[in-house]
C-alpha atoms as a PDB file:
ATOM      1  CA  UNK A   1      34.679  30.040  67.015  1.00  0.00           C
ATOM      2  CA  UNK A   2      31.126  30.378  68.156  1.00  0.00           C
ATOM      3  CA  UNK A   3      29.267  30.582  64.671  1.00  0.00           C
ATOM      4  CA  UNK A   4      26.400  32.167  66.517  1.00  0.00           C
ATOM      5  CA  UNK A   5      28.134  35.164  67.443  1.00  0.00           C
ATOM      6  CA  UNK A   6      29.416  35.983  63.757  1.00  0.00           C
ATOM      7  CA  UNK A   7      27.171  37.061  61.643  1.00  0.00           C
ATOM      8  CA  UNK A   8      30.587  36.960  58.848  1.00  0.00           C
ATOM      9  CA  UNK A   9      33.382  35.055  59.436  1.00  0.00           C
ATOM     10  CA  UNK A  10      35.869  38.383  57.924  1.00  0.00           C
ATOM     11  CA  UNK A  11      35.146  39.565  61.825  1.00  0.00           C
ATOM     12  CA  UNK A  12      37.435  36.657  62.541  1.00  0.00           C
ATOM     13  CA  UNK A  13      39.607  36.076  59.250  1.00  0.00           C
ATOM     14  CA  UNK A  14      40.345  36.875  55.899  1.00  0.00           C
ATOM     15  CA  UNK A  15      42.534  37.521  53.158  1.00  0.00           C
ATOM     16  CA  UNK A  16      41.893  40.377  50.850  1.00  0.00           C
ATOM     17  CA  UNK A  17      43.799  41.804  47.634  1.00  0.00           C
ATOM     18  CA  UNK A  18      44.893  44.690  48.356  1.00  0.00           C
ATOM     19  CA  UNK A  19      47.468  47.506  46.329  1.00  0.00           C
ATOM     20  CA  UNK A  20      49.711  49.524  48.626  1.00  0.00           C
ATOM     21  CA  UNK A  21      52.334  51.753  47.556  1.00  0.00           C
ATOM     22  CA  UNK A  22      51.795  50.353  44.350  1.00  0.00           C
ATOM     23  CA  UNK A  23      51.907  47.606  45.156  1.00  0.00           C
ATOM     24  CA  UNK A  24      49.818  44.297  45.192  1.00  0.00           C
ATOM     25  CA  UNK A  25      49.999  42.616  48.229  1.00  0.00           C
ATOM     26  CA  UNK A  26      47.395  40.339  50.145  1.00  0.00           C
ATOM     27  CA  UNK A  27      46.365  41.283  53.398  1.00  0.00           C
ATOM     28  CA  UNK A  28      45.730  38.468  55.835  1.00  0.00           C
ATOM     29  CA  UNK A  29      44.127  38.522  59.128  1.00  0.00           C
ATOM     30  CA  UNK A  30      43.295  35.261  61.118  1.00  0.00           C
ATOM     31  CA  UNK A  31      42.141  35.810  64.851  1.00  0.00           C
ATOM     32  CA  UNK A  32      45.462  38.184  66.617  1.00  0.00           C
ATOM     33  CA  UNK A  33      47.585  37.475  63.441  1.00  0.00           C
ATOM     34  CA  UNK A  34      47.536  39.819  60.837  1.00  0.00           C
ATOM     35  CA  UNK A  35      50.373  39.295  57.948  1.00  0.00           C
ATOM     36  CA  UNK A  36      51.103  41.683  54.243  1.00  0.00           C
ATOM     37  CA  UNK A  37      52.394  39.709  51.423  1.00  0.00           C
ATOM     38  CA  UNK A  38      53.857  41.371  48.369  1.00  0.00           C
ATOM     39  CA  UNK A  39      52.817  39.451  45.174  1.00  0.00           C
ATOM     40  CA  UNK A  40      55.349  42.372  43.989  1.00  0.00           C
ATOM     41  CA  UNK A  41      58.463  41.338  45.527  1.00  0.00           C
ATOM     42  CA  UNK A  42      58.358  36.996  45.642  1.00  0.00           C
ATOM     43  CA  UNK A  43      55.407  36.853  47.636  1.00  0.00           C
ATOM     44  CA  UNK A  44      57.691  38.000  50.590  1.00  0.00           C
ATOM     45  CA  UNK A  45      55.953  39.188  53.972  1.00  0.00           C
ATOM     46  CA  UNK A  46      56.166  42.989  54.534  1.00  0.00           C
ATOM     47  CA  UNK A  47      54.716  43.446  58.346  1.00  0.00           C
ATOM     48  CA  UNK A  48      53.661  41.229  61.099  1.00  0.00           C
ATOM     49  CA  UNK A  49      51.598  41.848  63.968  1.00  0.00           C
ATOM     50  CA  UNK A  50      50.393  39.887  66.853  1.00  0.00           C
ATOM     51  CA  UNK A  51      47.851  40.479  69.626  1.00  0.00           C
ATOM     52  CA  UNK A  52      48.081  43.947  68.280  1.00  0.00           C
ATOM     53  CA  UNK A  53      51.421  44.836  68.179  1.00  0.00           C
ATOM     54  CA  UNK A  54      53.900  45.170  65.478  1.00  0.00           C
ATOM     55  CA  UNK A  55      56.833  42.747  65.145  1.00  0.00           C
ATOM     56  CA  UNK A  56      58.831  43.474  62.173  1.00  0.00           C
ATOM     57  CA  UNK A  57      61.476  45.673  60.896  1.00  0.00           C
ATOM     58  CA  UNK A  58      60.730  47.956  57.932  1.00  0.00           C
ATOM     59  CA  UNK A  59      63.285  50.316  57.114  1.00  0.00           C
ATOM     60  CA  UNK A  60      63.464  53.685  56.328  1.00  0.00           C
ATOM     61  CA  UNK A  61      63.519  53.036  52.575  1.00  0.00           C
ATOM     62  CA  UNK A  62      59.922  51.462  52.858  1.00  0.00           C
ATOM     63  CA  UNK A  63      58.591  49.794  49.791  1.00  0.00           C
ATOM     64  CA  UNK A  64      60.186  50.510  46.525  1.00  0.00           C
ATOM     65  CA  UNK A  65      60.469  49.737  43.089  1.00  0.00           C
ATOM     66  CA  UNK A  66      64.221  48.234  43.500  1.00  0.00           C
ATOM     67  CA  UNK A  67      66.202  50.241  41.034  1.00  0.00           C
ATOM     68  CA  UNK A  68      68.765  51.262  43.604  1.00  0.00           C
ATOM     69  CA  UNK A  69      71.969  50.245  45.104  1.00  0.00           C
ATOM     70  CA  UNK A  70      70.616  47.235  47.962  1.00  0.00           C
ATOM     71  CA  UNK A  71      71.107  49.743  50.880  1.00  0.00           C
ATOM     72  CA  UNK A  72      68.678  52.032  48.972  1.00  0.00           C
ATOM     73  CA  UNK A  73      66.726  48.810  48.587  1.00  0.00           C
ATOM     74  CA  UNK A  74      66.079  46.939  51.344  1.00  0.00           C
ATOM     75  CA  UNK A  75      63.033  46.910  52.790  1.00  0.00           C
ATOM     76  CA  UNK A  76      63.638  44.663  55.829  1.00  0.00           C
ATOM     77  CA  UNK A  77      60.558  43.581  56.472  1.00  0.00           C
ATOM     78  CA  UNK A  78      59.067  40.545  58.249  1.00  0.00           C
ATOM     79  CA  UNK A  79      60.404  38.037  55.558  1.00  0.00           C
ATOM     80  CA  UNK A  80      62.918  39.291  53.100  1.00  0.00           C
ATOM     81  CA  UNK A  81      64.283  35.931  50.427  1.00  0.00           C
ATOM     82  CA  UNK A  82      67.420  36.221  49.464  1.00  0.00           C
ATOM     83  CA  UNK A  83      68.509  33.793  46.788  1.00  0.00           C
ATOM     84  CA  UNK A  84      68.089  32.102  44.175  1.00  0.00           C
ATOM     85  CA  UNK A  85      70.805  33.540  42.555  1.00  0.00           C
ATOM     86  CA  UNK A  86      73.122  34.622  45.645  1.00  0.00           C
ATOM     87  CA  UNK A  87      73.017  35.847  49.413  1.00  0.00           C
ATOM     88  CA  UNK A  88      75.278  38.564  50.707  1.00  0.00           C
ATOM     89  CA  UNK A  89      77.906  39.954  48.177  1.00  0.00           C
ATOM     90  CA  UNK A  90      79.138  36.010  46.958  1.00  0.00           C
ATOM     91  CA  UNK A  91      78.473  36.254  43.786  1.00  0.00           C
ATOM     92  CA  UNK A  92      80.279  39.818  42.486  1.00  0.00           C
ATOM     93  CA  UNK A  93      77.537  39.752  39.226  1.00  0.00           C
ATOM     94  CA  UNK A  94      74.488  39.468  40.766  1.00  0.00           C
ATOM     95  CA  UNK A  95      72.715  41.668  43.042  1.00  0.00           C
ATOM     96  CA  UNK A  96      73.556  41.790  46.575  1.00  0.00           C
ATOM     97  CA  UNK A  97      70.960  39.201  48.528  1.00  0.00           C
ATOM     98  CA  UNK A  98      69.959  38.334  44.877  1.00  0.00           C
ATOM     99  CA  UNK A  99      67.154  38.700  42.688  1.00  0.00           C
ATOM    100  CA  UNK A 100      64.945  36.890  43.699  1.00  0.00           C
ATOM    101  CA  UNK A 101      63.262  39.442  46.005  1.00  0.00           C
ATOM    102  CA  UNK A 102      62.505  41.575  43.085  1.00  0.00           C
ATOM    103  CA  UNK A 103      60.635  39.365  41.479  1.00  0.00           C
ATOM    104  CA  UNK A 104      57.340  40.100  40.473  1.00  0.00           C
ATOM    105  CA  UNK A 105      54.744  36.193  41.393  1.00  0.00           C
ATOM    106  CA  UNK A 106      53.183  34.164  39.199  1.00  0.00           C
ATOM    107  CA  UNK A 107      49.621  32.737  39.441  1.00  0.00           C
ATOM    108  CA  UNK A 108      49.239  34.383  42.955  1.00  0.00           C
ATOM    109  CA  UNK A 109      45.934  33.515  45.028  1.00  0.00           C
ATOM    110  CA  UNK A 110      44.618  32.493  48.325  1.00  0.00           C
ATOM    111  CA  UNK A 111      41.893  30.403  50.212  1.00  0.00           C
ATOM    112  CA  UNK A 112      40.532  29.661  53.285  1.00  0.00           C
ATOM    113  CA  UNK A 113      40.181  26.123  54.361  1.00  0.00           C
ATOM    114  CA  UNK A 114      38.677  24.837  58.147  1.00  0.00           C
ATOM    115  CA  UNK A 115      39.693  28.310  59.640  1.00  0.00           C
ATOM    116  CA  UNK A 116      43.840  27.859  58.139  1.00  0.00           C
ATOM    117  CA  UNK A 117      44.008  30.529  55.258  1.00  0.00           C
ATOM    118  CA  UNK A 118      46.676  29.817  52.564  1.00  0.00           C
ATOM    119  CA  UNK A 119      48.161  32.414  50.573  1.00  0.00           C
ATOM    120  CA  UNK A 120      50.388  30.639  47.247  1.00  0.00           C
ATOM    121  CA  UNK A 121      52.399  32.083  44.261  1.00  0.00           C
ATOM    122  CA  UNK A 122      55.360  30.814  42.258  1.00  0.00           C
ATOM    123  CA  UNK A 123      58.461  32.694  41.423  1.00  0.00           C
ATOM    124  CA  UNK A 124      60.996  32.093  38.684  1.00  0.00           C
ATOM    125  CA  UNK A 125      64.183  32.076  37.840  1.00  0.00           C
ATOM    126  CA  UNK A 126      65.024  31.581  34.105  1.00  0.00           C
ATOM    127  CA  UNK A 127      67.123  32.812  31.215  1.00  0.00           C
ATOM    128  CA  UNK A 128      67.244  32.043  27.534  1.00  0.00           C
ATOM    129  CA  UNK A 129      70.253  29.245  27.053  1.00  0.00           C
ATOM    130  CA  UNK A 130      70.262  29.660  31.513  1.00  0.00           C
ATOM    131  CA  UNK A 131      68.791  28.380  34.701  1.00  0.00           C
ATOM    132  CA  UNK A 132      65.040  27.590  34.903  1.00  0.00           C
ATOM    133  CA  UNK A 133      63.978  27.401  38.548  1.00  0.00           C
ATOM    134  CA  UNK A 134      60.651  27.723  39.699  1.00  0.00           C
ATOM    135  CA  UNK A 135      60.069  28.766  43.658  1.00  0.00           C
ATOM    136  CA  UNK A 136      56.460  27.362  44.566  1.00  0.00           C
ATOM    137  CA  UNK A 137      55.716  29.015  47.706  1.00  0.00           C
ATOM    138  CA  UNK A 138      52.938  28.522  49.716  1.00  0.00           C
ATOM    139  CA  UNK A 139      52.308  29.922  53.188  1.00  0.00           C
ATOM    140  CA  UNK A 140      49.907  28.101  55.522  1.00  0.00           C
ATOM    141  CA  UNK A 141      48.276  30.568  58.447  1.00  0.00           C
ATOM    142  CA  UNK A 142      46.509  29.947  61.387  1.00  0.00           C
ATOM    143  CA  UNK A 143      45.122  32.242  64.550  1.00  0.00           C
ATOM    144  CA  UNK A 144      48.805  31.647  66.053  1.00  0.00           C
ATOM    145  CA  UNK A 145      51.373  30.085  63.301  1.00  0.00           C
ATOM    146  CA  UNK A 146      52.822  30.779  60.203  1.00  0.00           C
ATOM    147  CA  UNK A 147      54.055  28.169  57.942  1.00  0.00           C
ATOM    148  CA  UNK A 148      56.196  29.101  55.055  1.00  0.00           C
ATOM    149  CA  UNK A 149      56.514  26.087  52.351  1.00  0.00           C
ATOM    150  CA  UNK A 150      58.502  26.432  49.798  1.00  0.00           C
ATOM    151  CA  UNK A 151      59.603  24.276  46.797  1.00  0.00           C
ATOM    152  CA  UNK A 152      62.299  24.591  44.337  1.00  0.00           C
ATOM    153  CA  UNK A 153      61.576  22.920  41.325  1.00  0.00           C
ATOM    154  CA  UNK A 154      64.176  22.774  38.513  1.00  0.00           C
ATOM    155  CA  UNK A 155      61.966  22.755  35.245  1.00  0.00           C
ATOM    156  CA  UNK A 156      65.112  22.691  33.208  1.00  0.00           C
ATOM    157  CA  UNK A 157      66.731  19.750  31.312  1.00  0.00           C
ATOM    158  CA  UNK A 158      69.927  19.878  32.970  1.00  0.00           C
ATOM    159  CA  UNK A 159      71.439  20.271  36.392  1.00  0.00           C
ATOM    160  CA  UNK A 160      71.197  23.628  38.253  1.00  0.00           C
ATOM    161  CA  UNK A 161      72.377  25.622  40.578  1.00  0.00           C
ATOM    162  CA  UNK A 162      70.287  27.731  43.667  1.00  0.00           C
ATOM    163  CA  UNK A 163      70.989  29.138  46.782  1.00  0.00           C
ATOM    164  CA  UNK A 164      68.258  30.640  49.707  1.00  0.00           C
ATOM    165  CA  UNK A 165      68.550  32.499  52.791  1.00  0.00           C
ATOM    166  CA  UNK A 166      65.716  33.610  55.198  1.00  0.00           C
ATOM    167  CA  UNK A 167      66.040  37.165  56.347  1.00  0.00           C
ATOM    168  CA  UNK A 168      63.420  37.233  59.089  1.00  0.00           C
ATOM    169  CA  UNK A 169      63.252  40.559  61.020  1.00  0.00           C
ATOM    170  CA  UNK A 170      62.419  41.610  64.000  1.00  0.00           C
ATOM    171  CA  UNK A 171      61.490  45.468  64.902  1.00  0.00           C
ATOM    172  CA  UNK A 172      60.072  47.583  67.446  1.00  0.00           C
ATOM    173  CA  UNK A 173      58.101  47.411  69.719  1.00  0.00           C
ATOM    174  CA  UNK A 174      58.266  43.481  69.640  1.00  0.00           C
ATOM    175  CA  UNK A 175      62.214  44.218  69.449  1.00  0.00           C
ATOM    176  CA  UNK A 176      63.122  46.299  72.904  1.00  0.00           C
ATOM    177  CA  UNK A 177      66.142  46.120  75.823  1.00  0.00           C
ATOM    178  CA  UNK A 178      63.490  43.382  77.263  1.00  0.00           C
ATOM    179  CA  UNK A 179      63.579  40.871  74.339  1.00  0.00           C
ATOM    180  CA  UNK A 180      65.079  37.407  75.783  1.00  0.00           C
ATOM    181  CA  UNK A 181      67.028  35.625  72.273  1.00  0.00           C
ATOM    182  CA  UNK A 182      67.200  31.828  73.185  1.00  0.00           C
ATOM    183  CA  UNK A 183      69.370  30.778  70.578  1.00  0.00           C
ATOM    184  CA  UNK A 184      70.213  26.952  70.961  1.00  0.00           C
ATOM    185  CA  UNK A 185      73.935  27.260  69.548  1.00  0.00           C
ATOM    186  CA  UNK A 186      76.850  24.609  69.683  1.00  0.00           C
ATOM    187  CA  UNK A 187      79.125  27.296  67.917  1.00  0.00           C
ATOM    188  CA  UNK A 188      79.147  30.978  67.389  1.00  0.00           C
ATOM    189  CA  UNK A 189      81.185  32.497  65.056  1.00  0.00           C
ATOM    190  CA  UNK A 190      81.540  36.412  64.203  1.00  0.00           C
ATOM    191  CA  UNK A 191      81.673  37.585  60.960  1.00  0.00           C
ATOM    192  CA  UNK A 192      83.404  40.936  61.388  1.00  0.00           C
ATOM    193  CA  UNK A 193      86.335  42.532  63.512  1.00  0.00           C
ATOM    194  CA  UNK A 194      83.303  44.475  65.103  1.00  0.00           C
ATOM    195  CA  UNK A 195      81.523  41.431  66.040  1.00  0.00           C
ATOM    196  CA  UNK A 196      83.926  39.688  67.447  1.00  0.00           C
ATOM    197  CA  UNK A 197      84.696  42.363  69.770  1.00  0.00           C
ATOM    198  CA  UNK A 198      80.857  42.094  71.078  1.00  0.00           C
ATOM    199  CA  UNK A 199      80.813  38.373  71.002  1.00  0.00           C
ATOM    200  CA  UNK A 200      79.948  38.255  74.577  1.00  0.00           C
ATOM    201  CA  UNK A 201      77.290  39.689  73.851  1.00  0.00           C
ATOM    202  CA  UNK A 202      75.363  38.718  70.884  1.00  0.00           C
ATOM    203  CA  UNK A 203      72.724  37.919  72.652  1.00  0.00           C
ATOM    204  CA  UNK A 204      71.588  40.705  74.595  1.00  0.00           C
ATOM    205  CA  UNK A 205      69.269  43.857  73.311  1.00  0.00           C
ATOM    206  CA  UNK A 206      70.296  47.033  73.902  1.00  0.00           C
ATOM    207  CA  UNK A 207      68.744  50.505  73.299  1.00  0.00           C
ATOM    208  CA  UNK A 208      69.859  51.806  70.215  1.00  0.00           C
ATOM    209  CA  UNK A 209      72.977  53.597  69.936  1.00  0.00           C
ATOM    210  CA  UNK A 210      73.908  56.526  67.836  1.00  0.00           C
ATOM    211  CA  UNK A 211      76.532  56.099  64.947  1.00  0.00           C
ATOM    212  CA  UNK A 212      76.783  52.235  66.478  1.00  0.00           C
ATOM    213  CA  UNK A 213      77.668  49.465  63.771  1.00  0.00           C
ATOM    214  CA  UNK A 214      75.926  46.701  62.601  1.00  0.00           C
ATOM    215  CA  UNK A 215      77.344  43.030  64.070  1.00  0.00           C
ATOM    216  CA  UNK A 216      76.454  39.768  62.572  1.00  0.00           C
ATOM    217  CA  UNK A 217      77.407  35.998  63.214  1.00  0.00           C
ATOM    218  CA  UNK A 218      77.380  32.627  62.341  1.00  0.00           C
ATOM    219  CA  UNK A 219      75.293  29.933  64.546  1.00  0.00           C
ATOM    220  CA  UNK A 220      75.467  26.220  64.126  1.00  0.00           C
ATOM    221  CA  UNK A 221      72.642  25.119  66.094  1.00  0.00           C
ATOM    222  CA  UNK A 222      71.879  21.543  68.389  1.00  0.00           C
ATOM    223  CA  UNK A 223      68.157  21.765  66.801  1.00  0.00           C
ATOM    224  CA  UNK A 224      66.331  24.499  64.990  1.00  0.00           C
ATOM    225  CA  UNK A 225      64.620  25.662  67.944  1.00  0.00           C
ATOM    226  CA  UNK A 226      64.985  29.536  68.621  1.00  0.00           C
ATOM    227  CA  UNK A 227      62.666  31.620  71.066  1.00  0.00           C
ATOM    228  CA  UNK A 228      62.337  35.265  71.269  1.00  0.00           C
ATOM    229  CA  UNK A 229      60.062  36.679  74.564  1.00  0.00           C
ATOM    230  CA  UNK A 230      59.286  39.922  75.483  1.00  0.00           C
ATOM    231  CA  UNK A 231      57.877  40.317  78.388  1.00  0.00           C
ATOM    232  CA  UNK A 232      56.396  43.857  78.124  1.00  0.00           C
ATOM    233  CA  UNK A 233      54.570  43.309  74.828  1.00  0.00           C
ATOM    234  CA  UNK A 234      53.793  39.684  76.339  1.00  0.00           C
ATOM    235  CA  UNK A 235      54.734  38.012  73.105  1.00  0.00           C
ATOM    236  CA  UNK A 236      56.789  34.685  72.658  1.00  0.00           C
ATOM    237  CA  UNK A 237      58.011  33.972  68.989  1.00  0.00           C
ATOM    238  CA  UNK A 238      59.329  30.411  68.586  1.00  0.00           C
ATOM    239  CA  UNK A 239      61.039  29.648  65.090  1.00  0.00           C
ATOM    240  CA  UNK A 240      61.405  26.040  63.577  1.00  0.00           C
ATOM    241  CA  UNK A 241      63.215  24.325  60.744  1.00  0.00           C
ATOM    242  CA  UNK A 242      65.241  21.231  60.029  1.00  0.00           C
ATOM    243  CA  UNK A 243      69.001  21.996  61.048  1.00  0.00           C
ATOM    244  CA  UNK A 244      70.124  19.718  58.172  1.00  0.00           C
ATOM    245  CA  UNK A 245      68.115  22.172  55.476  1.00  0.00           C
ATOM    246  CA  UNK A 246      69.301  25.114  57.006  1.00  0.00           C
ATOM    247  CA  UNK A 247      72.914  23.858  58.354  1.00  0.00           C
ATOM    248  CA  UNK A 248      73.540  28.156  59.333  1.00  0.00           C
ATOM    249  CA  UNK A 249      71.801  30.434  60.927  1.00  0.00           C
ATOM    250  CA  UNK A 250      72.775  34.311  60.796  1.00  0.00           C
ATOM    251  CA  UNK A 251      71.837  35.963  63.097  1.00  0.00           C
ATOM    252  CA  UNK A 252      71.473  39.972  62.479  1.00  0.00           C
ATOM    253  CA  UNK A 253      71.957  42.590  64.763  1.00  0.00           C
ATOM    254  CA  UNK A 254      71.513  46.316  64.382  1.00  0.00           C
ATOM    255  CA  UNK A 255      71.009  48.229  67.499  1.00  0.00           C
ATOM    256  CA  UNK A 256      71.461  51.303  65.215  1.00  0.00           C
ATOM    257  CA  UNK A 257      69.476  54.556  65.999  1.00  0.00           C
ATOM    258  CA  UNK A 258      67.027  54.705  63.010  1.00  0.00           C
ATOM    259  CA  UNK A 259      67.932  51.635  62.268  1.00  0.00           C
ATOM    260  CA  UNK A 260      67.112  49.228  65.050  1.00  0.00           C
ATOM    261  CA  UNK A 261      66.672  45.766  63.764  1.00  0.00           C
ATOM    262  CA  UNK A 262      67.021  42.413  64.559  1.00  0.00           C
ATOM    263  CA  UNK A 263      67.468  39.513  62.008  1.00  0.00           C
ATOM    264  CA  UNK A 264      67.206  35.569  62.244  1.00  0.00           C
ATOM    265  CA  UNK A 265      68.233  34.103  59.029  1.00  0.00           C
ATOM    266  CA  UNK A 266      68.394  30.221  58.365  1.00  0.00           C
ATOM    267  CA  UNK A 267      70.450  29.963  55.309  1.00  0.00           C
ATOM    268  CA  UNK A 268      71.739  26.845  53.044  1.00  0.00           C
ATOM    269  CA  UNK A 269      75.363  28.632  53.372  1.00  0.00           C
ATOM    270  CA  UNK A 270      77.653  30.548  54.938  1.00  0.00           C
ATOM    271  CA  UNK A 271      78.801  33.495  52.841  1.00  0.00           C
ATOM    272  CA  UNK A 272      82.933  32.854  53.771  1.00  0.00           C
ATOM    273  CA  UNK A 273      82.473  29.262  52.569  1.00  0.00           C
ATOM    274  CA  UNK A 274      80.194  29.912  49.974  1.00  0.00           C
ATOM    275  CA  UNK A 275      78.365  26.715  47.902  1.00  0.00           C
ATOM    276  CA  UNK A 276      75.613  26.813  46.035  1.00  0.00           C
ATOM    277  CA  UNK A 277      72.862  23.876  46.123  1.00  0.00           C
ATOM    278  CA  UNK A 278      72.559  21.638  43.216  1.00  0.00           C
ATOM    279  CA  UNK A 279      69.437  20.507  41.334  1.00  0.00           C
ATOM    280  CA  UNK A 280      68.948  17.757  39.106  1.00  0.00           C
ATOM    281  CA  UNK A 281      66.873  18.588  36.069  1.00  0.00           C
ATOM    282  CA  UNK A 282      63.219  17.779  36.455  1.00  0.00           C
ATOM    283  CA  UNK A 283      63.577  17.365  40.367  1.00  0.00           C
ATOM    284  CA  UNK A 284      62.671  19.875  43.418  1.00  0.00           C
ATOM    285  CA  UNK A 285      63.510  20.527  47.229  1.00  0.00           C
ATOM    286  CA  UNK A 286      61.401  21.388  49.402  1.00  0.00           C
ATOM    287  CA  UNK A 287      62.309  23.418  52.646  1.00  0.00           C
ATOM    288  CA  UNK A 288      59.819  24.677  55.735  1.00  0.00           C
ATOM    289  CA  UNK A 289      59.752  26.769  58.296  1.00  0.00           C
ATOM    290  CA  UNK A 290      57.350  27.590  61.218  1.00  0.00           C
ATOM    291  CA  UNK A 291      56.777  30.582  63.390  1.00  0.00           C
ATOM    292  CA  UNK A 292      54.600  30.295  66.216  1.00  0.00           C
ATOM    293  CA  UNK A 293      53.330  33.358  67.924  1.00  0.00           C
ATOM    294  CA  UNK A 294      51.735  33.301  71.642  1.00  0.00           C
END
């Protein structure tokens, strides 16, 4: 940046506190990348855009207060946590994708350091006589990357028990019939009768389809490498993470009418052979993961 053209750098970047829908959230913008956290809902990410052009999925629910079944719920948007309590339907007592969305962050803020801004929060996980798991996120930004950091600290006195999964979606316009998926897979499993019918498939974008279903699967990847390109929008997402962190990635796809979505989700589990991590007591994990936009 040519300091002698900007008379204030917020021409160029910022992050600003900001309440939409009732919610507060902190609006980022750095160069073409402009990202919404929720301080609401875990600090998650509710819309990304790019060189001007929108790249997540928010569904038709929109933001919400959470006091519905999860398909009256979900939000989508551009990162959606589930954990730390349990992912799909595993754990019949807890909320479907967990609670951990709908958890409100502690000691939220942000800064701006050498043109990177850095938004941070912690979210917890505790009961009286239960768990006591912190979630220390912090998400590093640049004009073309997003870094999410995140730390799981078990502040407890005894060992514990967590489990995460990153729902990151993808939605129109950035999501069209044009979008190349480069999904560096050794094995590809379905996880429904549907899916395994489209198989062949999984990869490819179609328009969306009226009364279609939903088809999901089960990647075990070479190296946690994926790409997504589309050509008409002339944006290239790359997503990377340690394969022995995230030993599955789910991959999401709903080329519903209304409901057109795509979702890349590196998870610590599969949901058919369901395990939970384990924490000892005063110790923490860290996991990371990197988008790259261009």
């Amino acid at each position: 940046m040519d300091q002698r053209k900007v008379a204030n750098v917020a021409q160029i970047r910022f992050a600003q506190d900001i309440v939409i829908a009732d919610k507060r959230c902190v609006l980022v913008r750095n160069g073409a990348l402009e990202l919404l956290f929720n301080k609401d809902n875990a600090l998650d990410i509710v819309w990304a855009n790019f060189k001007g052009v929108n790249l997540s999925f928010l569904s038709k629910n929109g933001l919400n207060d959470g006091t519905r079944d999860f398909v009256g719920n979900f939000e989508g948007g551009f990162l959606y946590t589930c954990g730390m309590d349990n992912v799909s339907g595993c754990v019949a007592d807890k909320p479907v994708h967990g609670s951990l969305h709908y958890t409100k962050t502690n000691n939220a803020y942000h800064y701006e350091k050498d043109g990177v801004i850095y938004v941070c929060g912690e979210v917890k996980e505790s009961a009286l006589f239960g768990k006591n798991l912190v979630l220390h996120r912090t998400y590093k930004i640049t004009e073309s990357s997003l870094e999410i950091n995140d730390t799981v600290e078990n502040a407890d006195f005894r060992e514990s028990e967590y489990v995460l999964l990153y729902h990151v979606n993808y939605g129109y316009p950035f999501l069209d019939e044009c979008l190349q998926l480069d999904i560096p897979a050794v094995q590809s499993e379905p996880l429904t009768e549907i899916a395994k019918k489209r198989q062949a498939e999984m990869l490819n974008i179609t328009a969306p389809i009226d009364g279609n279903d939903e088809d999901v699967y089960y990647h075990t990847l070479s190296q946690g490498k994926i790409r997504l390109y589309n050509p008409d929008v002339n944006v290239t997402i790359g997503m990377e993470y340690d394969v022995a962190d995230f030993p599955v990635t789910l991959q999401w796809k709903s080329m519903i009418s209304g409901d057109y979505a795509l979702g890349i989700e590196p998870a610590l589990t599969r949901f058919d052979r369901f395990a939970m991590r384990k924490i000892a007591p005063k110790t923490s994990k860290s996991y990371q993961i990197k988008i790259n936009f261009q």
